[in-house]
PDB file of N, CA and C in Angstrom:
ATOM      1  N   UNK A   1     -14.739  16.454  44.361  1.00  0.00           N
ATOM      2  CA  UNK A   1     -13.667  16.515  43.387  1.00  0.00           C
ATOM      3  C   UNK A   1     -13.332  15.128  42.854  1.00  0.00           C
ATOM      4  N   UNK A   2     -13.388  14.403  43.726  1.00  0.00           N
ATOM      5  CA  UNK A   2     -12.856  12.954  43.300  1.00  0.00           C
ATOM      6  C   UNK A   2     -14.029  12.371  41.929  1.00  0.00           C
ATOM      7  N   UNK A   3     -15.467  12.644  42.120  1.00  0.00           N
ATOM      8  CA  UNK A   3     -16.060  12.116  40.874  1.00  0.00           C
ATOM      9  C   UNK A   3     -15.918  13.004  39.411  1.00  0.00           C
ATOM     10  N   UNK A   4     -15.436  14.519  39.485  1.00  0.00           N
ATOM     11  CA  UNK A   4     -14.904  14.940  38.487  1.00  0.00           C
ATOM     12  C   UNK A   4     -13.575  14.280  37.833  1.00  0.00           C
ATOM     13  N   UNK A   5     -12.925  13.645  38.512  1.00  0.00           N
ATOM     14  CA  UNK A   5     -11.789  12.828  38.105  1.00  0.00           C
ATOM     15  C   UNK A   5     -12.095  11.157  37.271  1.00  0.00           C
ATOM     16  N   UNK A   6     -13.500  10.593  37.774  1.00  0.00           N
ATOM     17  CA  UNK A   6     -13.669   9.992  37.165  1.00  0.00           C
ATOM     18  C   UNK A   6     -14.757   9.923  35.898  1.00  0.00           C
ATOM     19  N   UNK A   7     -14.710  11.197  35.753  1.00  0.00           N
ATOM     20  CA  UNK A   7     -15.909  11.336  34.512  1.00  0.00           C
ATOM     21  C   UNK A   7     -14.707  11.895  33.383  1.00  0.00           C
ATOM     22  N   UNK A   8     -14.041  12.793  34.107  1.00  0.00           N
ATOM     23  CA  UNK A   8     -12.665  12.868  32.804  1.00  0.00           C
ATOM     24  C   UNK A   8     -12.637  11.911  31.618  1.00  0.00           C
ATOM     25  N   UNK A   9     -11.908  10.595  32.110  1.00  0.00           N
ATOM     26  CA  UNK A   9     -11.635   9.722  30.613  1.00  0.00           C
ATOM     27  C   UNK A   9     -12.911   9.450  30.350  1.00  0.00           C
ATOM     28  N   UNK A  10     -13.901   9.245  30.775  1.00  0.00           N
ATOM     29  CA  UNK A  10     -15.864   9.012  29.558  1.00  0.00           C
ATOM     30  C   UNK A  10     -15.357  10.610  28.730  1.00  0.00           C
ATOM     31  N   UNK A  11     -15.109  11.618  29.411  1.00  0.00           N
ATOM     32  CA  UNK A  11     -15.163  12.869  28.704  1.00  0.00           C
ATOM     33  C   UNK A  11     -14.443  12.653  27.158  1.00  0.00           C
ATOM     34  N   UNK A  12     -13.094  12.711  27.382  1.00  0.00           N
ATOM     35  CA  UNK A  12     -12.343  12.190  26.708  1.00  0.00           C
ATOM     36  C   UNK A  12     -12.125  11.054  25.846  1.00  0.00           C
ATOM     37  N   UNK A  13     -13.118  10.074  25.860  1.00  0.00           N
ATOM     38  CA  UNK A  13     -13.509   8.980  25.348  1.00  0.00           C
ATOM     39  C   UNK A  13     -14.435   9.713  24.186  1.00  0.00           C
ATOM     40  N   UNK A  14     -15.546  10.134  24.945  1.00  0.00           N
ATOM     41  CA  UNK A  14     -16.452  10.789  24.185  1.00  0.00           C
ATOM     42  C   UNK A  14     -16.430  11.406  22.384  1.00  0.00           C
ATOM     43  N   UNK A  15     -15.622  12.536  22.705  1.00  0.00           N
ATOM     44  CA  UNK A  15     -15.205  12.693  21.382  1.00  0.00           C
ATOM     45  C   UNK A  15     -13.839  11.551  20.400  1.00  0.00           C
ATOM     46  N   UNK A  16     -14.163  10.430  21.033  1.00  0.00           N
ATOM     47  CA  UNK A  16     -13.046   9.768  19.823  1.00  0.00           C
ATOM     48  C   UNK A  16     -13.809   8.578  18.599  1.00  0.00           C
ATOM     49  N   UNK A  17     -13.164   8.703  17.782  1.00  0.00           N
ATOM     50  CA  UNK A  17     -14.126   8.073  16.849  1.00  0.00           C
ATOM     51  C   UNK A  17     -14.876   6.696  16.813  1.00  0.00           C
ATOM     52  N   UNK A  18     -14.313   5.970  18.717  1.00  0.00           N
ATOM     53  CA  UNK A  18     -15.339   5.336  18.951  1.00  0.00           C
ATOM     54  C   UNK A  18     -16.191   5.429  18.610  1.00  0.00           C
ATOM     55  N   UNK A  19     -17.101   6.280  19.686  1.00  0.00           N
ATOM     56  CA  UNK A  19     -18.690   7.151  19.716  1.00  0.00           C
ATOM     57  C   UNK A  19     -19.026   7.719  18.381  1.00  0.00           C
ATOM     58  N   UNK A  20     -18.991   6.750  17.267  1.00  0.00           N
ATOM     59  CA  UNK A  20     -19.466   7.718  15.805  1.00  0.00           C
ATOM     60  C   UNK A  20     -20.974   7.096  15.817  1.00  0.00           C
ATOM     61  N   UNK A  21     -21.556   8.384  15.090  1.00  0.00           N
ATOM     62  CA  UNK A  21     -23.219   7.730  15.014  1.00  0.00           C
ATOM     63  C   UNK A  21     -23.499   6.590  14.307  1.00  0.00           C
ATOM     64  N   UNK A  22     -24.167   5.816  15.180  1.00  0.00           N
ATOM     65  CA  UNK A  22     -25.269   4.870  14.722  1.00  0.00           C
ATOM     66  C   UNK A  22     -25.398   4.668  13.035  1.00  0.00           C
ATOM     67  N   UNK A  23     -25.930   6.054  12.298  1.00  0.00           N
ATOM     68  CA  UNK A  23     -26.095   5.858  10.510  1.00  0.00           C
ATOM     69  C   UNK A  23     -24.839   5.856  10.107  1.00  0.00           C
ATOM     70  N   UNK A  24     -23.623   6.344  10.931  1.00  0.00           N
ATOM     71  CA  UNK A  24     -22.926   5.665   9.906  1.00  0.00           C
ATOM     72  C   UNK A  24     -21.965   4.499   9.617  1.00  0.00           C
ATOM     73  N   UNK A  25     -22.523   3.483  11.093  1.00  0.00           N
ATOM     74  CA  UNK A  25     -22.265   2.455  11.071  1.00  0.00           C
ATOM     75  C   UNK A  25     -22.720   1.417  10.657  1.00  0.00           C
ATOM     76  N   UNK A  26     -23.700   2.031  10.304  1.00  0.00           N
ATOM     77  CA  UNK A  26     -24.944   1.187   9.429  1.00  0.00           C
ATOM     78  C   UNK A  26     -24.524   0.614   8.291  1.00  0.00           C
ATOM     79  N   UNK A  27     -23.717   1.759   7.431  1.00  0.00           N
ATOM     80  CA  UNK A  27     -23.329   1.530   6.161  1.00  0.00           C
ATOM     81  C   UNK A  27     -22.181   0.576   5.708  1.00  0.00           C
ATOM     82  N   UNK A  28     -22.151  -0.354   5.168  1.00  0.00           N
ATOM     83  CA  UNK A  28     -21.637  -1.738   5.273  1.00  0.00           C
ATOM     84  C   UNK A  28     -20.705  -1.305   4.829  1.00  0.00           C
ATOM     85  N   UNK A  29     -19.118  -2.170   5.704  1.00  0.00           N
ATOM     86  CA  UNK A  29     -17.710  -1.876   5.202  1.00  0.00           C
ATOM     87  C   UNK A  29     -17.413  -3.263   4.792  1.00  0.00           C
ATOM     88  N   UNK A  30     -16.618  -3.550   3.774  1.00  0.00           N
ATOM     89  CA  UNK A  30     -16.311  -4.742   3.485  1.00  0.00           C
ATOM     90  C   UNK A  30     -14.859  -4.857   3.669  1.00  0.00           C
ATOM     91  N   UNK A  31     -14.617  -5.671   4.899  1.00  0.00           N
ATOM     92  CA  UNK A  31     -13.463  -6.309   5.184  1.00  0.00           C
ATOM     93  C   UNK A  31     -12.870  -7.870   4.662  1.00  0.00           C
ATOM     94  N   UNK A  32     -13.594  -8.364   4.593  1.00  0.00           N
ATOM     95  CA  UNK A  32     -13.038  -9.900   4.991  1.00  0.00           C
ATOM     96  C   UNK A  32     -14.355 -10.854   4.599  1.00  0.00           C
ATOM     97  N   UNK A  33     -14.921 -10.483   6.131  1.00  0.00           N
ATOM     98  CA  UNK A  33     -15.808 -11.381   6.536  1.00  0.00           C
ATOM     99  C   UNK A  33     -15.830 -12.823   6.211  1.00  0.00           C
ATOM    100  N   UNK A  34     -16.639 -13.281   5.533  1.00  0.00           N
ATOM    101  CA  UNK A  34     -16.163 -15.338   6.072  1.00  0.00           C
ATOM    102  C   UNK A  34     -15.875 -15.505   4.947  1.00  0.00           C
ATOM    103  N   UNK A  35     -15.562 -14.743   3.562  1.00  0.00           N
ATOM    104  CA  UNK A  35     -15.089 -15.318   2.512  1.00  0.00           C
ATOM    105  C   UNK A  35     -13.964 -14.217   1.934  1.00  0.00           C
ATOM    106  N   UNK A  36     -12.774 -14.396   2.550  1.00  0.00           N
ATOM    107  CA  UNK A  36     -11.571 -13.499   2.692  1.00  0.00           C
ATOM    108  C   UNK A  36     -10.955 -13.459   1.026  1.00  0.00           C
ATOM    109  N   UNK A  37     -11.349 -14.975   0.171  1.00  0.00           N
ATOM    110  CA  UNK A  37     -10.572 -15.318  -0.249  1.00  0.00           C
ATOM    111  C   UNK A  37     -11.087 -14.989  -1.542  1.00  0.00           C
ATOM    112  N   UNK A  38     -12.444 -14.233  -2.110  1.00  0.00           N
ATOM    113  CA  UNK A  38     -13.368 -13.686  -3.143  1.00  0.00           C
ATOM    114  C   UNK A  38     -13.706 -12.347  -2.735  1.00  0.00           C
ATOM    115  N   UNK A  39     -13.102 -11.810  -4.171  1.00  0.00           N
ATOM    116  CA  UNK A  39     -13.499 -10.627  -4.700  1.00  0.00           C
ATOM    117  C   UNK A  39     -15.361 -10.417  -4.306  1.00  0.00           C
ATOM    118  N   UNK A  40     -15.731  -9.497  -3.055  1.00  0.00           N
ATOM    119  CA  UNK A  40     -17.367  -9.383  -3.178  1.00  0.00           C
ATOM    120  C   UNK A  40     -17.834  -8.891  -4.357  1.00  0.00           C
ATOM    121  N   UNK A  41     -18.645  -9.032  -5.107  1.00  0.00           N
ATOM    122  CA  UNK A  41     -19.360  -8.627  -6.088  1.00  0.00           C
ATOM    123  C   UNK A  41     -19.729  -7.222  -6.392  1.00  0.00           C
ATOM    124  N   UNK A  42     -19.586  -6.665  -7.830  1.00  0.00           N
ATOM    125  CA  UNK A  42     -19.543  -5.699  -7.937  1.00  0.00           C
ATOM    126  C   UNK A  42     -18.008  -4.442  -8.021  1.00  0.00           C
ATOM    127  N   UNK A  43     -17.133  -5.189  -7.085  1.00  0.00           N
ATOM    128  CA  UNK A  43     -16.112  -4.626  -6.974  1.00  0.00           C
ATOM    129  C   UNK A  43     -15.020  -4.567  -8.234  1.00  0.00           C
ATOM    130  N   UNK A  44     -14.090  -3.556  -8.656  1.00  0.00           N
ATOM    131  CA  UNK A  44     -13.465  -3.965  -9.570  1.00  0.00           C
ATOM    132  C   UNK A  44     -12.184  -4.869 -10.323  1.00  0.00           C
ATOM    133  N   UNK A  45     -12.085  -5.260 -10.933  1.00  0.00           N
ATOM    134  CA  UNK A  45     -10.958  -6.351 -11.381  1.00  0.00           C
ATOM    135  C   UNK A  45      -9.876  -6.098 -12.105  1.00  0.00           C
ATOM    136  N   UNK A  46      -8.506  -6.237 -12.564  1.00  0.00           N
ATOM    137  CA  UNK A  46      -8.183  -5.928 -13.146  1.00  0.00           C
ATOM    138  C   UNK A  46      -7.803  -7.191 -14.494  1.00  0.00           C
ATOM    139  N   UNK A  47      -8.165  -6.321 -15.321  1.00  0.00           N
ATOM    140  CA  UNK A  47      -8.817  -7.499 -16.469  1.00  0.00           C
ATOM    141  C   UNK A  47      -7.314  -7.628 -17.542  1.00  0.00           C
ATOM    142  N   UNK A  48      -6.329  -6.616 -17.730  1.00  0.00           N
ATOM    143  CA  UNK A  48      -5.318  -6.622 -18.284  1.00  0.00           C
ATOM    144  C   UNK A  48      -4.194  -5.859 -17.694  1.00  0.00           C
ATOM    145  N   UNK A  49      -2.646  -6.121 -17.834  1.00  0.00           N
ATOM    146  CA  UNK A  49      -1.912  -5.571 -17.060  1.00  0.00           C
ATOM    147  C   UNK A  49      -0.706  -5.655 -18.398  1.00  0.00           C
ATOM    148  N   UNK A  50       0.144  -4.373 -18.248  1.00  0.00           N
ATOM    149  CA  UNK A  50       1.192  -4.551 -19.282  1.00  0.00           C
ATOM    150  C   UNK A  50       2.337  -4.093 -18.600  1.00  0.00           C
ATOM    151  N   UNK A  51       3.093  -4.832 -17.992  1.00  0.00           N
ATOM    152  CA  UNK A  51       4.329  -4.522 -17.523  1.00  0.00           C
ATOM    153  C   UNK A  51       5.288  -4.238 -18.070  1.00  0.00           C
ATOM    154  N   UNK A  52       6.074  -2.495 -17.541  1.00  0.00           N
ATOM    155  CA  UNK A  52       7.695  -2.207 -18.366  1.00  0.00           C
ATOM    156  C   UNK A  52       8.507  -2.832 -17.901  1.00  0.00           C
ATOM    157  N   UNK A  53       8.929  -3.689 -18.722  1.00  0.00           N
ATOM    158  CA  UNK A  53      10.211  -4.306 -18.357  1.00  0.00           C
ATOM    159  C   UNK A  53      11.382  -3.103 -18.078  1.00  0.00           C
ATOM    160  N   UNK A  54      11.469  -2.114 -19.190  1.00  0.00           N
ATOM    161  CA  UNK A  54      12.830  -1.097 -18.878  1.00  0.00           C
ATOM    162  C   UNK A  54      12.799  -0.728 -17.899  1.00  0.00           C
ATOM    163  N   UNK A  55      11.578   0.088 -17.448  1.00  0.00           N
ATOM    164  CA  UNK A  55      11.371   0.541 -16.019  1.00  0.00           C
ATOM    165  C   UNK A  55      11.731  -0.322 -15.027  1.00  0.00           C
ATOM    166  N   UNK A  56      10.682  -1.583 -14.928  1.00  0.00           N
ATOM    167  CA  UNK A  56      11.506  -2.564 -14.000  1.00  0.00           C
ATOM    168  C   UNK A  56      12.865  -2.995 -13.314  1.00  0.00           C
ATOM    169  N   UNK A  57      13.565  -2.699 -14.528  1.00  0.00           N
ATOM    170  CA  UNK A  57      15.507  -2.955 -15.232  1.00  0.00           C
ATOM    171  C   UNK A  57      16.088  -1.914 -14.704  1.00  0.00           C
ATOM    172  N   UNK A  58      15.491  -0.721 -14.671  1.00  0.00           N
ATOM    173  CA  UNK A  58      16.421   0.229 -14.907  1.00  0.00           C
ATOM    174  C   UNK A  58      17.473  -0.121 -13.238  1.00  0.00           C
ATOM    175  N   UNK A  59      18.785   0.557 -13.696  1.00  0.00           N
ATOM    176  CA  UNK A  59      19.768   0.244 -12.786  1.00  0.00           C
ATOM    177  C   UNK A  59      20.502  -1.191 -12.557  1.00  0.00           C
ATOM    178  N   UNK A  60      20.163  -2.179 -13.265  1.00  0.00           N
ATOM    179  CA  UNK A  60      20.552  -3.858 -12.934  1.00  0.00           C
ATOM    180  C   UNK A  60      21.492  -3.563 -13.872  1.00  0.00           C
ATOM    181  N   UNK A  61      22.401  -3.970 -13.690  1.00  0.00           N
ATOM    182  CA  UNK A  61      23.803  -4.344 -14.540  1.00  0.00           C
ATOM    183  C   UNK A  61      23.324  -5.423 -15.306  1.00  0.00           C
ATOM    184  N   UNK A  62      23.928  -5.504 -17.125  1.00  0.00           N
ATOM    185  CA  UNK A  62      23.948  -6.663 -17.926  1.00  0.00           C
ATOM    186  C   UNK A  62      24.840  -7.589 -17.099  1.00  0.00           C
ATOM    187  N   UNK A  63      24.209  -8.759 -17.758  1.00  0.00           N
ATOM    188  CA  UNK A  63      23.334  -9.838 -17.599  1.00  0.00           C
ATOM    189  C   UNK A  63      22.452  -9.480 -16.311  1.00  0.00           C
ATOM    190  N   UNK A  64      20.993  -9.576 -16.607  1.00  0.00           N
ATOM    191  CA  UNK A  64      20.281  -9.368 -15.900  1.00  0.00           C
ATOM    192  C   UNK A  64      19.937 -10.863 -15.258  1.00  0.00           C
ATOM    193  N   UNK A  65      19.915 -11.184 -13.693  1.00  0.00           N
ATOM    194  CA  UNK A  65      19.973 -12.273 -13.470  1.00  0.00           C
ATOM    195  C   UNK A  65      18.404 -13.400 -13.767  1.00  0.00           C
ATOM    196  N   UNK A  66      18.806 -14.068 -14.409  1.00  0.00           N
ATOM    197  CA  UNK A  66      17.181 -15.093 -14.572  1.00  0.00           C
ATOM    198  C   UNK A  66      16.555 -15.419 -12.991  1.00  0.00           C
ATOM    199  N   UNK A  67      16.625 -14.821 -11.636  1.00  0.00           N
ATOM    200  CA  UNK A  67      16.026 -15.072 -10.865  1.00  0.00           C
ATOM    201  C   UNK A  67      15.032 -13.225 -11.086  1.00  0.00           C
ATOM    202  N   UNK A  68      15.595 -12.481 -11.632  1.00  0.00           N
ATOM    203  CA  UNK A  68      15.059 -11.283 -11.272  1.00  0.00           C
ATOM    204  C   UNK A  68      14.111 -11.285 -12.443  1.00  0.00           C
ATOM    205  N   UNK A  69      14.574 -11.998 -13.714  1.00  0.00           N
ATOM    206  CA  UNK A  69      13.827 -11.904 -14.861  1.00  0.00           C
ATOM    207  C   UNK A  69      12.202 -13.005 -14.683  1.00  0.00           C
ATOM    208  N   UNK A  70      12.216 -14.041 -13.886  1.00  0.00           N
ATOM    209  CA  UNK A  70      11.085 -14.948 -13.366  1.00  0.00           C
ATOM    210  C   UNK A  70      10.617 -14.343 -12.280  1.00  0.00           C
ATOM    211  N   UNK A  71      11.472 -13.296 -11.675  1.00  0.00           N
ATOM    212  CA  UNK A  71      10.493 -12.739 -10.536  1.00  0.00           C
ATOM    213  C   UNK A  71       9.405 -11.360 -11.103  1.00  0.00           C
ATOM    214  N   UNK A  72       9.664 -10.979 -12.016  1.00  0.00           N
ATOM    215  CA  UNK A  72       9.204  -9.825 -12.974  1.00  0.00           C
ATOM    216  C   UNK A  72       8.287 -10.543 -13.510  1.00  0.00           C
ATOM    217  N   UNK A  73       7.993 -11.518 -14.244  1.00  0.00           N
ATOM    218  CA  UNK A  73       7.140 -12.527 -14.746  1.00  0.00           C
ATOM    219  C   UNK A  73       6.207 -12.974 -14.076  1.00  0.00           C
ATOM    220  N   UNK A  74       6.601 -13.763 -12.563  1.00  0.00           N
ATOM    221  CA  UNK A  74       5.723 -13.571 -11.454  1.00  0.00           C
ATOM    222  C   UNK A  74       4.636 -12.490 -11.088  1.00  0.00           C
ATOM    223  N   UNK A  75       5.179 -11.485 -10.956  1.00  0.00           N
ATOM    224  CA  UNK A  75       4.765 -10.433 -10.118  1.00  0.00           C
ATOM    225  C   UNK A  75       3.644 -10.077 -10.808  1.00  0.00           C
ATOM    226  N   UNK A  76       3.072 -10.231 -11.734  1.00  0.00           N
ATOM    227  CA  UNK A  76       1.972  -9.377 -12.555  1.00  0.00           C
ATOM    228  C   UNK A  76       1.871  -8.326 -12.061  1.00  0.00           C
ATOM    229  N   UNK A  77       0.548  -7.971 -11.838  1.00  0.00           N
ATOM    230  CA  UNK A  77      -0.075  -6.622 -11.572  1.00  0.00           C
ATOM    231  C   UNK A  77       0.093  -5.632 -10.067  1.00  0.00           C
ATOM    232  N   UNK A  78       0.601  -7.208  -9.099  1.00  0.00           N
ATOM    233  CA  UNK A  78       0.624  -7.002  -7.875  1.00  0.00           C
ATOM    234  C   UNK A  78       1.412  -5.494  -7.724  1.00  0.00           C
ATOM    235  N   UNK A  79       1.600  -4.333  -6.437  1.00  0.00           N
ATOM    236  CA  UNK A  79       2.560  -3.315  -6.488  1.00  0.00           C
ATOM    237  C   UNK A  79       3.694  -4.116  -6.024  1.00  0.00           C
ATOM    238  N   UNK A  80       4.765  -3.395  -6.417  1.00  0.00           N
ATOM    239  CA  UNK A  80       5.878  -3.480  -5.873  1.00  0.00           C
ATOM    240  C   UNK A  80       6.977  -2.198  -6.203  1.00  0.00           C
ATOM    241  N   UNK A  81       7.528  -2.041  -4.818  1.00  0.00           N
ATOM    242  CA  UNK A  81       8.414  -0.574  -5.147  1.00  0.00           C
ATOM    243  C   UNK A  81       9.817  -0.803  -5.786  1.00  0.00           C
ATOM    244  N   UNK A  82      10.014  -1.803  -5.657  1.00  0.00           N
ATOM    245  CA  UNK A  82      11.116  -2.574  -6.527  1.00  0.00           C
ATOM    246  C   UNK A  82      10.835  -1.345  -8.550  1.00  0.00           C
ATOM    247  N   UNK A  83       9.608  -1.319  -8.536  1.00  0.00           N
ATOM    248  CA  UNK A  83       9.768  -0.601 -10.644  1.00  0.00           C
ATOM    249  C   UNK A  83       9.796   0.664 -10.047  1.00  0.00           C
ATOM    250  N   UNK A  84       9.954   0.787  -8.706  1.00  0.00           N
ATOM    251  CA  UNK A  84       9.735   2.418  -8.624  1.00  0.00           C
ATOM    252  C   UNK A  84      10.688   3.404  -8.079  1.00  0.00           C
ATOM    253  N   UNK A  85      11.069   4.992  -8.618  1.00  0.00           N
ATOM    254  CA  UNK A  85      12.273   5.386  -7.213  1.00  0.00           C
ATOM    255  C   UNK A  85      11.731   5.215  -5.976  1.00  0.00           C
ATOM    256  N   UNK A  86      12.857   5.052  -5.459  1.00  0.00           N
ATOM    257  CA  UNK A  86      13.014   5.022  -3.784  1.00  0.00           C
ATOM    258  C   UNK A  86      13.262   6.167  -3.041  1.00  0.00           C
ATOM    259  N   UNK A  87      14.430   5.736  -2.063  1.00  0.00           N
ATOM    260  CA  UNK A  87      15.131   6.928  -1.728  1.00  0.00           C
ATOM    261  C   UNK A  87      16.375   7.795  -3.022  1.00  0.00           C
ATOM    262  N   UNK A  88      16.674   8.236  -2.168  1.00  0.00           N
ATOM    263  CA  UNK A  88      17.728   9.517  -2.806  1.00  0.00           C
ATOM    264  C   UNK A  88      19.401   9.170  -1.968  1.00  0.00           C
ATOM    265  N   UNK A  89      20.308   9.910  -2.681  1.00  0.00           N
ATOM    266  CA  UNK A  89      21.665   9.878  -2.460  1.00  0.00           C
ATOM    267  C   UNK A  89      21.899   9.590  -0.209  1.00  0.00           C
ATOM    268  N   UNK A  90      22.669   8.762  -0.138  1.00  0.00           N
ATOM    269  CA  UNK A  90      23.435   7.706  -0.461  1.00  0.00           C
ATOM    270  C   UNK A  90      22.555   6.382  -0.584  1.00  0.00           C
ATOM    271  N   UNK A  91      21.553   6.052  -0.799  1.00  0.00           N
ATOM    272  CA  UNK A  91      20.708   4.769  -0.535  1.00  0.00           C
ATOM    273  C   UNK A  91      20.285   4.498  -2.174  1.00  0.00           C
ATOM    274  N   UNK A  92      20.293   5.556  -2.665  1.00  0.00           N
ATOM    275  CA  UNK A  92      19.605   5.223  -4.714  1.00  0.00           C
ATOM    276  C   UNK A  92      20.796   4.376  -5.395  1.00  0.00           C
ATOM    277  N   UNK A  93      21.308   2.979  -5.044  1.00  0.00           N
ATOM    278  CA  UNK A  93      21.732   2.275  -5.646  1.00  0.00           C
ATOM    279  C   UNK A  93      21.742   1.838  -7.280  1.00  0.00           C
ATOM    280  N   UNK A  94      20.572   2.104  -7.476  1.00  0.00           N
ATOM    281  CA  UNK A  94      20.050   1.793  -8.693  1.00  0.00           C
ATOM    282  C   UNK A  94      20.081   3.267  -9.713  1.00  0.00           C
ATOM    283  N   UNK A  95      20.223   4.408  -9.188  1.00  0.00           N
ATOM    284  CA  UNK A  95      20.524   5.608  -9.963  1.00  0.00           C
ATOM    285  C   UNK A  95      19.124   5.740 -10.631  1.00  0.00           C
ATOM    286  N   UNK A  96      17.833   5.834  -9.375  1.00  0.00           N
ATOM    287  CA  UNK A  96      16.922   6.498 -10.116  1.00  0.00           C
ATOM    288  C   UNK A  96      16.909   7.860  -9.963  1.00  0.00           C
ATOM    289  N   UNK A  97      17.399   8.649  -9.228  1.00  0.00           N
ATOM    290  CA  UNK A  97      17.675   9.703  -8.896  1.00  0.00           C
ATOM    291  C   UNK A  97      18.978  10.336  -9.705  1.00  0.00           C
ATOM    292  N   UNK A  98      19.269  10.247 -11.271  1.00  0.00           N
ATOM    293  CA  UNK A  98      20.895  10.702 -11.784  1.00  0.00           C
ATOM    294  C   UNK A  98      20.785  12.314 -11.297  1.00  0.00           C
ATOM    295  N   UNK A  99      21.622  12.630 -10.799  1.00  0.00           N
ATOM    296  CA  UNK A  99      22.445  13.951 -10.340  1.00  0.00           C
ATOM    297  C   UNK A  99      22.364  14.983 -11.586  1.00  0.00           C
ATOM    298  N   UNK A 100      21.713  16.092 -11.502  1.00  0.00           N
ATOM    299  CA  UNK A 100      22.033  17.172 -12.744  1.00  0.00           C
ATOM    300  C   UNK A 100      23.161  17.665 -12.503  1.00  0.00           C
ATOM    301  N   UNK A 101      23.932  18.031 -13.933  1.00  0.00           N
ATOM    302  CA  UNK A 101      25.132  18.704 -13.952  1.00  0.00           C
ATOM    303  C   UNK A 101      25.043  19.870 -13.757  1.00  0.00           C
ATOM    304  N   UNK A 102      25.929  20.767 -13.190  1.00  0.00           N
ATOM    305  CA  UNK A 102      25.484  22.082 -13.238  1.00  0.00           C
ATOM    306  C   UNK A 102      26.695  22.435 -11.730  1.00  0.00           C
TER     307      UNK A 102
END
């Protein structure tokens, strides 16, 4: 009984996506590797970006502050959830979520 106890976790090991076959580790993943800091070749770029400012805005009270207006300028293409809804009632500060009447 005692060596059925230690073949358990290999058992259990077994099926985890450790143990994946051989071909399909073969097939090259591109992480990093020694040049973290270049786009590998072939991959795609983004060649133009047109940012909504309204969208961005929506919810900021006039005068919109010139740190938020250079940080919008900054940001190009990068994501940020800042242009996007969030949560919902009590946390939607910004009223992307307006309430239907009814």
């Amino acid at each position: 009984m005692k060596s059925l106890f230690a073949i358990l976790p290999l058992l259990a090991l077994a099926g985890s996506p450790a143990f994946t076959s051989v071909a399909a580790a073969a097939e090259p993943q591109v992480v990093g590797g020694i040049t973290p800091d270049r786009r590998p070749e072939g991959f795609p770029k983004i060649t133009t970006y047109e940012l909504d400012r309204k969208q961005s805005l929506h919810g900021i009270s006039k005068p919109i502050p010139a740190s938020i207006e250079q940080w919008l300028d900054d940001q190009g293409a990068w994501f940020t959830p800042f242009s996007h809804p969030g949560m919902t009632d009590p946390y939607d500060i910004r009223n992307w979520h307006e309430k239907a009447d009814g």
